[in-house]
N, C-alpha and C. Protein backbone atom coordinates (compact mmCIF):
# COMPACT_ATOMS: atom_id res chain seq x y z
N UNK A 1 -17.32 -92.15 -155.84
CA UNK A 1 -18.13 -93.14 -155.17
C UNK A 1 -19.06 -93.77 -156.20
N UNK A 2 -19.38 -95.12 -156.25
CA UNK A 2 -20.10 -95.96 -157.06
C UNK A 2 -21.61 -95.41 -156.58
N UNK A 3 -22.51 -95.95 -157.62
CA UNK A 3 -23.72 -95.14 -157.45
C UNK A 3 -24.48 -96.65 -156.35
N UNK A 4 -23.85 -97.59 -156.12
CA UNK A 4 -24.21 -98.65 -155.31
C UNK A 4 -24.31 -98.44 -153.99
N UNK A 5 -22.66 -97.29 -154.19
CA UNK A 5 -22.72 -96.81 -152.51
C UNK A 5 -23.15 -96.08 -152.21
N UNK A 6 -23.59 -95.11 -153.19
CA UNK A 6 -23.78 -93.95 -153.00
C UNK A 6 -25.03 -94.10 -152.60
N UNK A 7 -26.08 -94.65 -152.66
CA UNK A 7 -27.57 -95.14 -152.51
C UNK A 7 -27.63 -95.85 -151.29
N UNK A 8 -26.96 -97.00 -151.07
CA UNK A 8 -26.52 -97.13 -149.58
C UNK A 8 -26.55 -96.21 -148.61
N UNK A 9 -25.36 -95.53 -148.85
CA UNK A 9 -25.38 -94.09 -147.80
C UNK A 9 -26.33 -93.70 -147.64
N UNK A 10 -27.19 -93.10 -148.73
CA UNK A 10 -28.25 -92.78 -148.93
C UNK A 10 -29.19 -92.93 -147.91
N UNK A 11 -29.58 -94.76 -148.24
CA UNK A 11 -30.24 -94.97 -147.59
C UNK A 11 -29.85 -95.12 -146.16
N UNK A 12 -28.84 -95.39 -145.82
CA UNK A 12 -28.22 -95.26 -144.09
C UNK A 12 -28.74 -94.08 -143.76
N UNK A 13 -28.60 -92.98 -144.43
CA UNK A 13 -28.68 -91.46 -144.04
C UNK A 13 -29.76 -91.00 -143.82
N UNK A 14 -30.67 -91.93 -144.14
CA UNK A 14 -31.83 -91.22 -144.30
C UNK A 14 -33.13 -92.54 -143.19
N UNK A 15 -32.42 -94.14 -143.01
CA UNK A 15 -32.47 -94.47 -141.77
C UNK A 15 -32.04 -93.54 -140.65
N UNK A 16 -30.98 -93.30 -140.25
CA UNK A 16 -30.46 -92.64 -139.15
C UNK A 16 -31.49 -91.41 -139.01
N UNK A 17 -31.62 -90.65 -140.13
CA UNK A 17 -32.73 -89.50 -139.51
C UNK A 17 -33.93 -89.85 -139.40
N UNK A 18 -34.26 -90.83 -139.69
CA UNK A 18 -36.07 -91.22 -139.60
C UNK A 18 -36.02 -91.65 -138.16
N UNK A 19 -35.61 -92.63 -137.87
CA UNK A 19 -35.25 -93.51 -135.84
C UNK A 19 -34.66 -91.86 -135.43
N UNK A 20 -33.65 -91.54 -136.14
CA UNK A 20 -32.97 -90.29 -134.54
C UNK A 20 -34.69 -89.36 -134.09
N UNK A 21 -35.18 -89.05 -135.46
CA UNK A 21 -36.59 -87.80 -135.04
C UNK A 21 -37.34 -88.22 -133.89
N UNK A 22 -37.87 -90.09 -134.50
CA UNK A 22 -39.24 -90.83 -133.70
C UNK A 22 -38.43 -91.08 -132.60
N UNK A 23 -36.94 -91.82 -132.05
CA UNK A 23 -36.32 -91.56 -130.38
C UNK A 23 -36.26 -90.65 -130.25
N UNK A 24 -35.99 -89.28 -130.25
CA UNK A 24 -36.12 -88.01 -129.62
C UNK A 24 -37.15 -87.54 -129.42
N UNK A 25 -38.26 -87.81 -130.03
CA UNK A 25 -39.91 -87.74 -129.72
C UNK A 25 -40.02 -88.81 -128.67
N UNK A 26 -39.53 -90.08 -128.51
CA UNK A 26 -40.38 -90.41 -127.61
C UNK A 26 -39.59 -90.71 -126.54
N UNK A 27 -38.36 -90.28 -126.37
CA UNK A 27 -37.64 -89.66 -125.44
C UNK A 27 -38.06 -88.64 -124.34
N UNK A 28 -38.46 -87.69 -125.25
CA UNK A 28 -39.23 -86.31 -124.74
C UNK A 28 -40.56 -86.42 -124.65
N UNK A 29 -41.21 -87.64 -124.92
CA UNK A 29 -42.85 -87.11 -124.99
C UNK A 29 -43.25 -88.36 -123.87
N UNK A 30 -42.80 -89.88 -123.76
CA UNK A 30 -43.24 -90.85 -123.19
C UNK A 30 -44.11 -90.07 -121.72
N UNK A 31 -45.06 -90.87 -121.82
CA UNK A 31 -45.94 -90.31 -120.53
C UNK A 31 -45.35 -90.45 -119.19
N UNK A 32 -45.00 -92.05 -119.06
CA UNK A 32 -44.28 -92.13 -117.62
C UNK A 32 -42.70 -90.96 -117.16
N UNK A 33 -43.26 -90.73 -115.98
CA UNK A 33 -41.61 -90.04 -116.06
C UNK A 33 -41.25 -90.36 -115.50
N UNK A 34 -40.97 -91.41 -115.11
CA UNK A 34 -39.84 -92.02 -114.22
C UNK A 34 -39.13 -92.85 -115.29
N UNK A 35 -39.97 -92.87 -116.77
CA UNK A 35 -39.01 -93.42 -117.86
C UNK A 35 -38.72 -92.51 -118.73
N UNK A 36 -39.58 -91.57 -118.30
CA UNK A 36 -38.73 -90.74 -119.23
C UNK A 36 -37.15 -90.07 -118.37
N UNK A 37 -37.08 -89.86 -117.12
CA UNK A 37 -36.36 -89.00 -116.13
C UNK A 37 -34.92 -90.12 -115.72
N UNK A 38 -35.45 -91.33 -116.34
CA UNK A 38 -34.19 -92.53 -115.73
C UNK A 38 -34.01 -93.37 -116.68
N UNK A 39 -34.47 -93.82 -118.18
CA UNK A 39 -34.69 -94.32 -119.15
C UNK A 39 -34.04 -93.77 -120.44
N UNK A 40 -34.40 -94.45 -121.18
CA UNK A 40 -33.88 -93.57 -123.26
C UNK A 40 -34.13 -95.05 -124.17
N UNK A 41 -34.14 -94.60 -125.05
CA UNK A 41 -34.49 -95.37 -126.08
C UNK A 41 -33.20 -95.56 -127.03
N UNK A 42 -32.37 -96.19 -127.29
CA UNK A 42 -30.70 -95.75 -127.70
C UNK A 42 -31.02 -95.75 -129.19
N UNK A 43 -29.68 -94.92 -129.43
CA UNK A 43 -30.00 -94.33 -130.89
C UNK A 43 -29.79 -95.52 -131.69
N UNK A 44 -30.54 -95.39 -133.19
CA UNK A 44 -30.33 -97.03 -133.92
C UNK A 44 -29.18 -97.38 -134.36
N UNK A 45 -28.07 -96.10 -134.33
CA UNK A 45 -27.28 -96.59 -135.30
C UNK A 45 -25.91 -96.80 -134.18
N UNK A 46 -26.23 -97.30 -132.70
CA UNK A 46 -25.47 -97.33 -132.21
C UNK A 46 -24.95 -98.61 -131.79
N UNK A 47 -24.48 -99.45 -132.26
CA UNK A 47 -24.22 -101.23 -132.56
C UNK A 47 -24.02 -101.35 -131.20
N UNK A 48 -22.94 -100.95 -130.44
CA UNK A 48 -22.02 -100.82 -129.21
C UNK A 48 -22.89 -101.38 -128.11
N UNK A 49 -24.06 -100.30 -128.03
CA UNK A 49 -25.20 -99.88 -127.12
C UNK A 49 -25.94 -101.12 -127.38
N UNK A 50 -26.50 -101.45 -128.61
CA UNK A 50 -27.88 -102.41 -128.86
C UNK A 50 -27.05 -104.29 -128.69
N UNK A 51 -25.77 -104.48 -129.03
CA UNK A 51 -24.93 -105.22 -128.65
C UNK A 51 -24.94 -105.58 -126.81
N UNK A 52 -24.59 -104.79 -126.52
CA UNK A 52 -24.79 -105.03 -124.89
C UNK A 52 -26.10 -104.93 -124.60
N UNK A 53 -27.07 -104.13 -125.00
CA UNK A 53 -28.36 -104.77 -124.13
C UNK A 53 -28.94 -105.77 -125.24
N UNK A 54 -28.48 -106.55 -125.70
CA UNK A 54 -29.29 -107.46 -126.34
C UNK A 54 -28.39 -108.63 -125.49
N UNK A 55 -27.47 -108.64 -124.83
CA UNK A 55 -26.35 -109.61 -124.40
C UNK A 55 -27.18 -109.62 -122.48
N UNK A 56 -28.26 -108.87 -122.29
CA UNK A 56 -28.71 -108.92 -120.95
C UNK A 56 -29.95 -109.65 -121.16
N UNK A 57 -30.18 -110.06 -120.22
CA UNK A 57 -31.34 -110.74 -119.85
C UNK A 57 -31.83 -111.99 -121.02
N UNK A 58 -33.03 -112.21 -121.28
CA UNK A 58 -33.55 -112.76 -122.36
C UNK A 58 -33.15 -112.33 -123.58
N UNK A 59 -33.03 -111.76 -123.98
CA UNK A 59 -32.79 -110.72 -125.44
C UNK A 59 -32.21 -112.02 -126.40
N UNK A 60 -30.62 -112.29 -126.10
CA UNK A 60 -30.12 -113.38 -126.72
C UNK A 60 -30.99 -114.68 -127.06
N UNK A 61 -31.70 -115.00 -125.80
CA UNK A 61 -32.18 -116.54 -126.59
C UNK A 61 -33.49 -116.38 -127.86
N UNK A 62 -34.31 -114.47 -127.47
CA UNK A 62 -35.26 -114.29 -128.39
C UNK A 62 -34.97 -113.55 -129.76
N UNK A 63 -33.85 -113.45 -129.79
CA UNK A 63 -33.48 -112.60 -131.25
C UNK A 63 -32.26 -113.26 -131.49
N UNK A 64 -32.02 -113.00 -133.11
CA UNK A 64 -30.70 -114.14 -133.37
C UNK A 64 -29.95 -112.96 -133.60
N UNK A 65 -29.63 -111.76 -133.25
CA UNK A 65 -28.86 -110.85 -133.24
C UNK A 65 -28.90 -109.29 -133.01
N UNK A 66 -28.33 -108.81 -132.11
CA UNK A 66 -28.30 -107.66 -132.03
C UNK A 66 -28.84 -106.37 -132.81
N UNK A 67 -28.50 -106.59 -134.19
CA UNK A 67 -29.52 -105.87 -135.22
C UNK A 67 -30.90 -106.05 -135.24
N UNK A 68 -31.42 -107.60 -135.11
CA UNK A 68 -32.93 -107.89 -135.47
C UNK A 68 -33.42 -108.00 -134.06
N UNK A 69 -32.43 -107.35 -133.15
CA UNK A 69 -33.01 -107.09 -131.52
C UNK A 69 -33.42 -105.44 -131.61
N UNK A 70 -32.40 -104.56 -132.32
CA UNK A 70 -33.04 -103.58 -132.66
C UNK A 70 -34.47 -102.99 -133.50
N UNK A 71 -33.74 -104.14 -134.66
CA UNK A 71 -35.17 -103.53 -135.17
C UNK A 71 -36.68 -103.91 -135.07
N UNK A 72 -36.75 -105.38 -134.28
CA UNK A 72 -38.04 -105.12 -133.38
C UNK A 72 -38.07 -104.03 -132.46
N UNK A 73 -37.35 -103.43 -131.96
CA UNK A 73 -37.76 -102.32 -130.64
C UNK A 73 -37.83 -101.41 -131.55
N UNK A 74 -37.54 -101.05 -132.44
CA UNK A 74 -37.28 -99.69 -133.29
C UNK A 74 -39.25 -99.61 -133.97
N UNK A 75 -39.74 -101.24 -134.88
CA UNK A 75 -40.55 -101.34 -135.27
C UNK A 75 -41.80 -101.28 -134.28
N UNK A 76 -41.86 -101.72 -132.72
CA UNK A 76 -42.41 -101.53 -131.92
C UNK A 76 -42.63 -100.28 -131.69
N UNK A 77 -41.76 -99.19 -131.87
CA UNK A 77 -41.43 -98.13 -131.26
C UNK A 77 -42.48 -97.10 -132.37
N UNK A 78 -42.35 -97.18 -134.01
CA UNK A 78 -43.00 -96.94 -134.83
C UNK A 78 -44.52 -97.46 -134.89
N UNK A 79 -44.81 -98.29 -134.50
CA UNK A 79 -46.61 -99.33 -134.21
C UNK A 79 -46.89 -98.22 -132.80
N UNK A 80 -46.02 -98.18 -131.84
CA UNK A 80 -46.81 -97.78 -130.88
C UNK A 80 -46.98 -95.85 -130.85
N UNK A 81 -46.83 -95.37 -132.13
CA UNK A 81 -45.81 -93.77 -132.24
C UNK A 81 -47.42 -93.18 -131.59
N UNK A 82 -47.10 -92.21 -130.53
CA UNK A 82 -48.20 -91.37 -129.82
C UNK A 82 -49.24 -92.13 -129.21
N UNK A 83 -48.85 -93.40 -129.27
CA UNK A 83 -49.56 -94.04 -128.07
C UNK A 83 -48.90 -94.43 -127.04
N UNK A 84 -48.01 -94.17 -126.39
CA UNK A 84 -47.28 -94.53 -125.28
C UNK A 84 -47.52 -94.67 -124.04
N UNK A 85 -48.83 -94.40 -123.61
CA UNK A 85 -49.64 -94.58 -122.19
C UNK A 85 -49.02 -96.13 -121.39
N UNK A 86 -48.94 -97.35 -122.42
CA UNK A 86 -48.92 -98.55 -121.86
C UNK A 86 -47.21 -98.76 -121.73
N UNK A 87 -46.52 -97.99 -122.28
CA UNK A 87 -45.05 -97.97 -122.15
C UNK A 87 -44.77 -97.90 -120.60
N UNK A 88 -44.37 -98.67 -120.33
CA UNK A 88 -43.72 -99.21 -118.83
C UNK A 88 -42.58 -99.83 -118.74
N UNK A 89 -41.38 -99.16 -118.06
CA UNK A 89 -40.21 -99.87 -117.85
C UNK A 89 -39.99 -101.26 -116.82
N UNK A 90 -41.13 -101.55 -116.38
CA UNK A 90 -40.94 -102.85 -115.66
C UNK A 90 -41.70 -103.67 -116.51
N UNK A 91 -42.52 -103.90 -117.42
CA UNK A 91 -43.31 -104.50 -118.39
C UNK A 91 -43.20 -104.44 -119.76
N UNK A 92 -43.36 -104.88 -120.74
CA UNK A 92 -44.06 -105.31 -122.44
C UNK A 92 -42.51 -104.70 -122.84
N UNK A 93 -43.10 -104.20 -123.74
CA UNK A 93 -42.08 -103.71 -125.19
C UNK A 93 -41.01 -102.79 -124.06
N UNK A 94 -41.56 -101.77 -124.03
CA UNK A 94 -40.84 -101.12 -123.19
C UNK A 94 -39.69 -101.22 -122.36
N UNK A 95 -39.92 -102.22 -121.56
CA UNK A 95 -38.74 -102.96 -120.35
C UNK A 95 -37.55 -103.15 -121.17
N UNK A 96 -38.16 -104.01 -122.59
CA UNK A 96 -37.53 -104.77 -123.37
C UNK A 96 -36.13 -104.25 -124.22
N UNK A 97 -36.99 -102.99 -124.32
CA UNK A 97 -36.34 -102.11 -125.50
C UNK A 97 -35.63 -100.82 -124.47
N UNK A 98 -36.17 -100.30 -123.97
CA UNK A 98 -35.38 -99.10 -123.00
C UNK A 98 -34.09 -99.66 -122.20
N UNK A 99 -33.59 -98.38 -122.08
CA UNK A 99 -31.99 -98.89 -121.68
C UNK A 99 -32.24 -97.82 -120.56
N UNK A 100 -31.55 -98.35 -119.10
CA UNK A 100 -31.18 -97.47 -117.96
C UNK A 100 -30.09 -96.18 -117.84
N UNK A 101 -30.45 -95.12 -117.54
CA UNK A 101 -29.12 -94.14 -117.60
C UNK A 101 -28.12 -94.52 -117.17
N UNK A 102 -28.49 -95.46 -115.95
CA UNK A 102 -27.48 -95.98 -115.07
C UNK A 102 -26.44 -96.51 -115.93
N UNK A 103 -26.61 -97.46 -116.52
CA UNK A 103 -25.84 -98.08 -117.15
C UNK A 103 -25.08 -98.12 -118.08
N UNK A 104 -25.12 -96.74 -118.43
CA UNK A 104 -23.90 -96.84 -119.48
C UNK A 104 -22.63 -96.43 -118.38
């Protein structure tokens, strides 16, 4: 492997564990539980997932793509880390960025 890719990986590898720790924290910690009990925060490195909810509602006309739809919710998600009181699934960041169990 070239040391180009190899640093790549790298750095993929070491994205994927920084987002998987902070969604599983705030998976498990969000105050509301009716978002935490019917809600999730989808993992970053899951295109599939952030592809279809960026294809619902508003999402499309406010982000020019599925990636930079993630990584505002991801960067939101890091600004708001252990403050989650105002996290609400019918309102702000939250609504925006959380995905329904229902729906997959």
């Amino acid at each position: 492997m070239s040391g180009v890719k190899l640093n790549n990986t790298t750095n993929w590898n070491k994205k994927v564990a920084h987002f998987g720790k902070l969604r599983n924290h705030f998976n498990k910690n969000v105050p509301d539980s009716e978002l935490r009990n019917n809600w999730y925060f989808p993992r970053w490195e899951d295109d599939a997932i952030w592809k279809k909810h960026w294809e619902r509602g508003d999402n499309k006309k406010a982000y020019a793509s599925p990636e930079a739809f993630r990584d505002w919710c991801y960067q939101k998600l890091e600004q708001q880390q252990q403050t989650w009181v105002d996290c609400n699934p019918s309102q702000g960041w939250c609504e925006i960025c959380t995905r329904g169990k229902s729906w997959d």
